[in-house]
N, C-alpha and C. Protein backbone atom coordinates (compact mmCIF):
# COMPACT_ATOMS: atom_id res chain seq x y z
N UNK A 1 -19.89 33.43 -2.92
CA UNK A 1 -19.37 34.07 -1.74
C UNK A 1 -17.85 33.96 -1.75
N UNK A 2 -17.23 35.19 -1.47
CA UNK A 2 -15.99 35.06 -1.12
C UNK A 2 -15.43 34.44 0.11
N UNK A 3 -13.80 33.79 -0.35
CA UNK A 3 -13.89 33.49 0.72
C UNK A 3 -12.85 34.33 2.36
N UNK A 4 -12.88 33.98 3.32
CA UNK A 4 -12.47 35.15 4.19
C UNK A 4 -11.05 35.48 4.34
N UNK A 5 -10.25 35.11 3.33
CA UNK A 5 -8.34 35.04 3.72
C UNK A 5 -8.40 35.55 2.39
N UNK A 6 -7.24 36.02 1.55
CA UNK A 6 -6.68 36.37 0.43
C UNK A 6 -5.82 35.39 -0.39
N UNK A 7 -6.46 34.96 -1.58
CA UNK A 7 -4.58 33.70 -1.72
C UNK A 7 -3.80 34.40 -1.60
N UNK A 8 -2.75 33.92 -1.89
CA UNK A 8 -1.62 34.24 -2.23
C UNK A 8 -0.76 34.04 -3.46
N UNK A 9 0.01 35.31 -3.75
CA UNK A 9 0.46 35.34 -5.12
C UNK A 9 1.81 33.81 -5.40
N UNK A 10 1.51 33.64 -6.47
CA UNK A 10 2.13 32.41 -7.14
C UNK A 10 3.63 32.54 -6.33
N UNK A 11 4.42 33.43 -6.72
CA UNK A 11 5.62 33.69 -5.93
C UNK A 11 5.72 33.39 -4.80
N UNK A 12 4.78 33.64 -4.22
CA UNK A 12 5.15 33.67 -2.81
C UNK A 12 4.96 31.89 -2.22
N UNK A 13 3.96 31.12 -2.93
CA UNK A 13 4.34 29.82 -3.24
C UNK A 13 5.45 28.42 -3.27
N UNK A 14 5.93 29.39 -4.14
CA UNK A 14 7.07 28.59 -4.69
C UNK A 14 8.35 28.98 -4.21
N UNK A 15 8.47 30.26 -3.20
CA UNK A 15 9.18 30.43 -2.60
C UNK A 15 10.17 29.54 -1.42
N UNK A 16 9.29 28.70 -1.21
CA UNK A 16 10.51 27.60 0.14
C UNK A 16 10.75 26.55 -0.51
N UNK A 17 9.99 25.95 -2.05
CA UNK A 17 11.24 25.15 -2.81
C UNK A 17 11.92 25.85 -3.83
N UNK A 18 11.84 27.07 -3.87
CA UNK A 18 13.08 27.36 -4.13
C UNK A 18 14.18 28.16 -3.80
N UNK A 19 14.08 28.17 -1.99
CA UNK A 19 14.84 28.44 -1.05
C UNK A 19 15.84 26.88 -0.77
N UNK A 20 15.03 25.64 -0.89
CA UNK A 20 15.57 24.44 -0.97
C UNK A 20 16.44 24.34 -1.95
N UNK A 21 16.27 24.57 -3.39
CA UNK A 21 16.88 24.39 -4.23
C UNK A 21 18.59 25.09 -4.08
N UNK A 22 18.30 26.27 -3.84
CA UNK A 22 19.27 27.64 -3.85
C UNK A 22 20.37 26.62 -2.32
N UNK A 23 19.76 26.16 -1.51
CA UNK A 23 20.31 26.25 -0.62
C UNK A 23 21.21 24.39 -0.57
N UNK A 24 20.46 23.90 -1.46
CA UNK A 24 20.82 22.43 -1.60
C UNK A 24 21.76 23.24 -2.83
N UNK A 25 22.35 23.48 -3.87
CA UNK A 25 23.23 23.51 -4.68
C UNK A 25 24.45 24.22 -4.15
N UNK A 26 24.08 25.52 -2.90
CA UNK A 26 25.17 26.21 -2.36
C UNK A 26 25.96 25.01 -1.43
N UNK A 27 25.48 24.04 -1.02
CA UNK A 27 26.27 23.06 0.13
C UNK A 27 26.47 22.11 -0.68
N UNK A 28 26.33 21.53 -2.30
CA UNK A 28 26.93 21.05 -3.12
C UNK A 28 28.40 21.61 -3.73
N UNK A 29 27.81 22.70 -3.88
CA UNK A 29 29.75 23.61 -4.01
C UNK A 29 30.32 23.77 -3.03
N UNK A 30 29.61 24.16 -1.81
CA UNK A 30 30.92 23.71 -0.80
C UNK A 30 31.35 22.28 -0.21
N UNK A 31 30.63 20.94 -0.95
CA UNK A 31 30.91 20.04 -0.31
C UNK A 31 32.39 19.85 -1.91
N UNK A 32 31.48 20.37 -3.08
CA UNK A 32 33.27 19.76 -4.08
C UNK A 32 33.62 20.85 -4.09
N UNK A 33 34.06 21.77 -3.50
CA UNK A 33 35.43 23.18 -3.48
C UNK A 33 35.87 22.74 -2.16
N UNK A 34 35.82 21.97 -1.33
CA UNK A 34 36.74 21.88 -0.16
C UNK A 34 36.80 20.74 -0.14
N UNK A 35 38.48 20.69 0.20
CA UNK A 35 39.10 18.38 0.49
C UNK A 35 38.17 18.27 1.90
N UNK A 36 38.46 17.58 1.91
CA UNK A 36 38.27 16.62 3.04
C UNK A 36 39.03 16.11 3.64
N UNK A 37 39.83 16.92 4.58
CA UNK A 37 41.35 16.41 5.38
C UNK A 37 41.26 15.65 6.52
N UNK A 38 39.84 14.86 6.59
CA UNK A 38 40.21 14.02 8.14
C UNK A 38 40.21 12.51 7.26
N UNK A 39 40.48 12.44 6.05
CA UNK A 39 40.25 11.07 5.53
C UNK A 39 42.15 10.87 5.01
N UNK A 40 42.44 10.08 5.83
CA UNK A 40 44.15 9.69 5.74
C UNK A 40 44.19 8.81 4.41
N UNK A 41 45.17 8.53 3.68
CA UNK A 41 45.63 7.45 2.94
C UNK A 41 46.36 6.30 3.60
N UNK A 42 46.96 6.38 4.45
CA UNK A 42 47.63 5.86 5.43
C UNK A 42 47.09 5.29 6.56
N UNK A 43 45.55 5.23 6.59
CA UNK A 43 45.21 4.99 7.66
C UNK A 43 45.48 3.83 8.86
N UNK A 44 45.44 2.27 8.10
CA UNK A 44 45.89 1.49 8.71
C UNK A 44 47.38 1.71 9.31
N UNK A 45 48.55 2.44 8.70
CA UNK A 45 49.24 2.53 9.09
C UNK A 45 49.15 3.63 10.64
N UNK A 46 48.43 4.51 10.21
CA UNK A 46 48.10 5.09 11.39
C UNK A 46 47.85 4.20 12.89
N UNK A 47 47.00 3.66 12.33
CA UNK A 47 45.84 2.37 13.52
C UNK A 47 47.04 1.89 14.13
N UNK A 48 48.04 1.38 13.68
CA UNK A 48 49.36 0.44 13.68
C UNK A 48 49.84 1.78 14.70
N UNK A 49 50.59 2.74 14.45
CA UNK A 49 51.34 3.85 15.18
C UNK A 49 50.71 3.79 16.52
N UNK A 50 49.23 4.08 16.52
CA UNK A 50 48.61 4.34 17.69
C UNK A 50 48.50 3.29 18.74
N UNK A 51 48.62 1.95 18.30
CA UNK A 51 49.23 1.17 19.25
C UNK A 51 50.67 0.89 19.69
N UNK A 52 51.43 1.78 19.17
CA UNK A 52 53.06 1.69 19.20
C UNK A 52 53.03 2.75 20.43
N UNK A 53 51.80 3.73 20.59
CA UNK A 53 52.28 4.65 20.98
C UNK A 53 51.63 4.80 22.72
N UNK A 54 50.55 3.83 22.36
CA UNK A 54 49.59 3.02 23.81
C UNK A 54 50.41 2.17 24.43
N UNK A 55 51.25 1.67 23.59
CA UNK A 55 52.66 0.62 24.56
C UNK A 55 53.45 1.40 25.33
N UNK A 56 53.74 2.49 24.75
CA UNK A 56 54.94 3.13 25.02
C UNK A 56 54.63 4.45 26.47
N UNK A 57 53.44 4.19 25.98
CA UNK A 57 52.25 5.14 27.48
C UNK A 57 51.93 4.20 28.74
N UNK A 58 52.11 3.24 28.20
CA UNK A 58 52.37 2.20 29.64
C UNK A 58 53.41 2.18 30.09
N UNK A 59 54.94 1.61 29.03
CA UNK A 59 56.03 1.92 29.70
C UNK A 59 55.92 2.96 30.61
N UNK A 60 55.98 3.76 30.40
CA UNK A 60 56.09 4.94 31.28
C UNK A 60 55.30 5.32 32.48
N UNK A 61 54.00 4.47 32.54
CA UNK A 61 53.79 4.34 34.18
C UNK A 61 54.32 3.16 34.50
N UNK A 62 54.62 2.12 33.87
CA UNK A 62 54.89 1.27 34.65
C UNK A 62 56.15 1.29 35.07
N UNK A 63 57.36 2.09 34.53
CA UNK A 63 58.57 2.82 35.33
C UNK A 63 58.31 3.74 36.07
N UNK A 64 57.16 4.25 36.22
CA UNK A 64 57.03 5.03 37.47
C UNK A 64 57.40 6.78 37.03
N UNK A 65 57.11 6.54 35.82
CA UNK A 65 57.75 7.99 35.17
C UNK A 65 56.73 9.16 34.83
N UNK A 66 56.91 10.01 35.49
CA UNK A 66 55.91 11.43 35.73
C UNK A 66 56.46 12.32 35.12
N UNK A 67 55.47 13.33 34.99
CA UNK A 67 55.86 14.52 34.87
C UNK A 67 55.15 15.99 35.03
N UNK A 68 56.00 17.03 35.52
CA UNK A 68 55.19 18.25 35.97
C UNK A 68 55.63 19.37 35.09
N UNK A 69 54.68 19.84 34.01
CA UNK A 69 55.61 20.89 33.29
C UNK A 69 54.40 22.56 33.62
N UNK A 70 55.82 23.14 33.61
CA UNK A 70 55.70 24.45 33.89
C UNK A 70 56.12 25.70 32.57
N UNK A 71 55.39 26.42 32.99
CA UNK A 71 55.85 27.50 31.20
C UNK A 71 55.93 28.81 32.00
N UNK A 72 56.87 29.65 32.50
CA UNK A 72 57.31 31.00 32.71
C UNK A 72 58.15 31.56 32.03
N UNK A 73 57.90 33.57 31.75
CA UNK A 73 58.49 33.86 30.53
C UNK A 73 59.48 33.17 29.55
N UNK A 74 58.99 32.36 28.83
CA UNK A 74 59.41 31.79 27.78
C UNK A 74 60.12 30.21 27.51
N UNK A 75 59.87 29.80 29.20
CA UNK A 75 60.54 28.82 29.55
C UNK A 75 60.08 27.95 29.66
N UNK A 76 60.10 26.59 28.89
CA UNK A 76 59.42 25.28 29.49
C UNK A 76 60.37 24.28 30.38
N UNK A 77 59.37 24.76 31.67
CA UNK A 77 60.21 23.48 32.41
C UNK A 77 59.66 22.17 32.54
N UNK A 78 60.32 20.63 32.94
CA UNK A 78 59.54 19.66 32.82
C UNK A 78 60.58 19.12 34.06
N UNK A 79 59.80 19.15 35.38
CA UNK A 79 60.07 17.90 35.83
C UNK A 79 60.00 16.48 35.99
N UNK A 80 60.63 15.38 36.00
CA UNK A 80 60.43 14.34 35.71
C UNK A 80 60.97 13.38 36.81
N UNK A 81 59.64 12.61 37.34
CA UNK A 81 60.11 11.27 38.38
C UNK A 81 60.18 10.24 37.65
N UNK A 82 61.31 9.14 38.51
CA UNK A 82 61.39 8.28 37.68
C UNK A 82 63.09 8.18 36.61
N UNK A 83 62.97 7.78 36.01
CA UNK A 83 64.17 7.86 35.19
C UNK A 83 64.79 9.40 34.27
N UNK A 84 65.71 9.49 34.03
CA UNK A 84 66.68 10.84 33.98
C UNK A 84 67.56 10.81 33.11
N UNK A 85 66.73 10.91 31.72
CA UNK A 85 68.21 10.31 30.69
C UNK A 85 68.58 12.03 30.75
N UNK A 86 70.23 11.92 29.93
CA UNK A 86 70.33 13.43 29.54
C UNK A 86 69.62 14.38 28.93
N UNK A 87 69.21 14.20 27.84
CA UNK A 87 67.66 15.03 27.55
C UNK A 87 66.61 14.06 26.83
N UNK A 88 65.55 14.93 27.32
CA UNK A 88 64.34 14.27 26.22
C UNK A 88 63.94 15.30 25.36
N UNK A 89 63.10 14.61 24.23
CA UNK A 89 62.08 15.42 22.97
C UNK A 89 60.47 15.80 23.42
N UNK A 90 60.25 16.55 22.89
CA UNK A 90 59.08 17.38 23.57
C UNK A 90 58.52 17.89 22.08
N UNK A 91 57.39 17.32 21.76
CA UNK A 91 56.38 17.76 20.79
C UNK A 91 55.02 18.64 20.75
N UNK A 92 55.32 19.97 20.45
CA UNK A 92 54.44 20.79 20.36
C UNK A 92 53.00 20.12 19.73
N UNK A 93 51.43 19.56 20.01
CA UNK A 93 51.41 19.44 18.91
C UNK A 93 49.79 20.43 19.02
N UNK A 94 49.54 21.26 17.95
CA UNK A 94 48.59 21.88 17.59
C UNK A 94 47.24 21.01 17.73
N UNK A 95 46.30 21.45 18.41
CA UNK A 95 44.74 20.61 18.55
C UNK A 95 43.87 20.47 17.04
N UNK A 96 43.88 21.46 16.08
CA UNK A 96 43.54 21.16 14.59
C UNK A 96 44.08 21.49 13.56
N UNK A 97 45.32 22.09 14.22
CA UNK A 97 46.55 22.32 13.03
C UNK A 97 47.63 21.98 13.01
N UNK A 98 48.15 20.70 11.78
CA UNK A 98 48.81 19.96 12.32
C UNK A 98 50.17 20.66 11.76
N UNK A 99 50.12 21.94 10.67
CA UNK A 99 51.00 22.76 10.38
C UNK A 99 52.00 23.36 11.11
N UNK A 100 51.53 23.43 12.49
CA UNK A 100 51.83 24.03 13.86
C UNK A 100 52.59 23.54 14.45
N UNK A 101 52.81 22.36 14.52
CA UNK A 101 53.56 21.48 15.27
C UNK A 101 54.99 21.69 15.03
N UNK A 102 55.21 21.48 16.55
CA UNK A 102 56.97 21.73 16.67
C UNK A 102 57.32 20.45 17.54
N UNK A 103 58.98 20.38 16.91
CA UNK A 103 59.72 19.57 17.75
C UNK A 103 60.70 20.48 18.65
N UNK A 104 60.91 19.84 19.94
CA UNK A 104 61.53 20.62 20.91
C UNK A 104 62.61 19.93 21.07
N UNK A 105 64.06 20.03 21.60
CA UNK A 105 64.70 19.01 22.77
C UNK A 105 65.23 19.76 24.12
N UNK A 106 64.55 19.27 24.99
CA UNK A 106 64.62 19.62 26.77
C UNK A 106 65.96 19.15 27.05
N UNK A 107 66.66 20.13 27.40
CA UNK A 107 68.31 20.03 27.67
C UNK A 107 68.14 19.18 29.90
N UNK A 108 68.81 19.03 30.12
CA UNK A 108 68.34 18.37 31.77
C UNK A 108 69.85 19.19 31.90
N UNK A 109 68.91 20.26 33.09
CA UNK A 109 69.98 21.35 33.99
C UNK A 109 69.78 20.96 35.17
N UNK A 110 69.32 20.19 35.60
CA UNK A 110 69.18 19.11 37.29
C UNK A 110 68.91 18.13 36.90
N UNK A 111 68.62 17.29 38.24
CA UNK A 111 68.50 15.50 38.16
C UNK A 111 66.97 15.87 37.84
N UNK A 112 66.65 15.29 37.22
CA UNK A 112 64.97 15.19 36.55
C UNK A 112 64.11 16.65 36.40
N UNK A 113 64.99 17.56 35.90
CA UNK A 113 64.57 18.94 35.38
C UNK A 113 65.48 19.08 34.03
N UNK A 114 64.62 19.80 33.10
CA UNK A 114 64.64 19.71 31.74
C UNK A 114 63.88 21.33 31.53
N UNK A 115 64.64 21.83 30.47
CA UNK A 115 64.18 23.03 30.30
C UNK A 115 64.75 23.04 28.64
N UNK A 116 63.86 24.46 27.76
CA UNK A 116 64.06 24.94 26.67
C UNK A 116 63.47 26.09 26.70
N UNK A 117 63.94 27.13 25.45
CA UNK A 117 63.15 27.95 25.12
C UNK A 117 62.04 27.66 24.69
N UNK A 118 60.80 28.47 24.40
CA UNK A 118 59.51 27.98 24.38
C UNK A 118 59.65 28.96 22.76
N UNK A 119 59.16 28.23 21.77
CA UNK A 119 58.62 29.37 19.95
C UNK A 119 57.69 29.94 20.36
N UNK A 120 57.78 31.61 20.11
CA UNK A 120 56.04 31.58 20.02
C UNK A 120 54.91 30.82 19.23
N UNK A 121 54.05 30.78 19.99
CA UNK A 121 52.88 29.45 19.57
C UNK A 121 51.73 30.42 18.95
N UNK A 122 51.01 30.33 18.00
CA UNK A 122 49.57 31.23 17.86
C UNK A 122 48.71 30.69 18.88
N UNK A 123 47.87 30.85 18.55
CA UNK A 123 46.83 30.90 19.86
C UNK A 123 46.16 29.14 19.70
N UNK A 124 45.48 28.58 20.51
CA UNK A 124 44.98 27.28 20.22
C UNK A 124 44.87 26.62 21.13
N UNK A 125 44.43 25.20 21.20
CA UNK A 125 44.97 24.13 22.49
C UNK A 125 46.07 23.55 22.45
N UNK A 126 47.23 23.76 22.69
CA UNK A 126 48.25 22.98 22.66
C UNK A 126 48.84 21.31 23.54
N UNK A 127 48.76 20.70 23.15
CA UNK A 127 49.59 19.21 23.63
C UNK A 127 51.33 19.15 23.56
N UNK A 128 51.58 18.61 24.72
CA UNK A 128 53.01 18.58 24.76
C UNK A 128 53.27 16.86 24.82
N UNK A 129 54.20 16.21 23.94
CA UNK A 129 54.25 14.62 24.07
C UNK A 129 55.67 14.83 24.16
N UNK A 130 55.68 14.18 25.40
CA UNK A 130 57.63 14.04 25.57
C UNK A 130 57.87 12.32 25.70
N UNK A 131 59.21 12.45 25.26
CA UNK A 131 59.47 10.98 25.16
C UNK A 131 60.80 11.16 25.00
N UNK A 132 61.77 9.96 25.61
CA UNK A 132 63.15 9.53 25.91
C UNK A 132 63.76 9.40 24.18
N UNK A 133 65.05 10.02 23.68
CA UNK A 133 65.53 10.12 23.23
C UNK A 133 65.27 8.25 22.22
N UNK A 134 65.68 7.41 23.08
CA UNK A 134 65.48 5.93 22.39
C UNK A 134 64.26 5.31 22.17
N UNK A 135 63.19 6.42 22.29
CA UNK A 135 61.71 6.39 22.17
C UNK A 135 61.28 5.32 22.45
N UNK A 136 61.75 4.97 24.28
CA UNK A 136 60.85 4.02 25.15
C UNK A 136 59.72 4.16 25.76
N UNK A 137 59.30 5.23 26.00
CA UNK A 137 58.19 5.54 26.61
C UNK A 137 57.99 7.03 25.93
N UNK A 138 56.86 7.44 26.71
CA UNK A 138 55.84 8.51 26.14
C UNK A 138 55.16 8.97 27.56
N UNK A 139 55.22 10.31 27.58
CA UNK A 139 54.34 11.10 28.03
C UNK A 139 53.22 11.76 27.35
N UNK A 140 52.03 12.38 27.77
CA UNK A 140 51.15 13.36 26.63
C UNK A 140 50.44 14.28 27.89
N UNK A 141 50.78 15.43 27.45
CA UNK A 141 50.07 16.49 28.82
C UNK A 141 49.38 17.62 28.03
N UNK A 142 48.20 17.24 28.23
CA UNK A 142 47.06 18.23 27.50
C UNK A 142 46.98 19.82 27.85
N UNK A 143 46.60 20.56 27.27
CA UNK A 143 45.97 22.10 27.89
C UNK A 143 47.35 23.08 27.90
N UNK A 144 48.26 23.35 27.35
CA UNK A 144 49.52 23.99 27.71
C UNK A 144 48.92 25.55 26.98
């Protein structure tokens, strides 16, 4: 007696290991044709920076030092409570491109207002980190 289904041809078988195969060797060439750029050489030194830079984010509340920045045609303004050197630095920095990144310096045209021209930016999330010329403290203002 036959039985009530049809096999199936050999091909059609061997078809999902060797959809595995095809598909395990394609993510082998893309794992060795592309670096791997989140792995630093430098890292400890990094680790080290990032607490230079958590100190320097306290200074700055614990002087009481704010800030409100504003961007109209082409203009970044930054107000700042708190202390008022003649200008501060202002770091563009790109969310996954670190190619992107710009340095600014905010000229102070009032008592705790600071302004520059703004580069055009490509498109992205941008971070702005401002900090006092004698790099005592640190600001970081997300979303610009």
């Amino acid at each position: 007696m036959k039985p009530w289904y049809r096999e199936p041809w050999p091909w059609i078988l061997m078809s999902g290991p060797a959809a595995v195969l095809v598909a395990g060797a394609a993510t082998m060439w893309i794992a060795f044709a592309s670096a791997d750029g989140l792995v630093a050489d430098d890292y400890y030194k990094r680790g080290l920076a990032i607490n230079q830079d958590l100190k320097r984010a306290q200074k700055a509340a614990q002087r009481g030092i704010a800030a409100d920045v504003t961007f109209d045609s082409g203009t970044l303004r930054v107000r700042l409570s708190g202390t008022a050197p003649e200008a501060i630095f202002g770091q563009l920095a790109h969310a996954t491109r670190a190619g992107y990144d710009q340095r600014l310096r905010l000229a102070r045209v009032a008592h705790g207002v600071y302004e520059t021209q703004m580069p055009v930016l490509p498109a992205g999330r941008w971070r702005l980190i401002l900090e006092d010329p004698r790099r005592e403290w640190r600001l970081v203002k997300e979303a610009l």
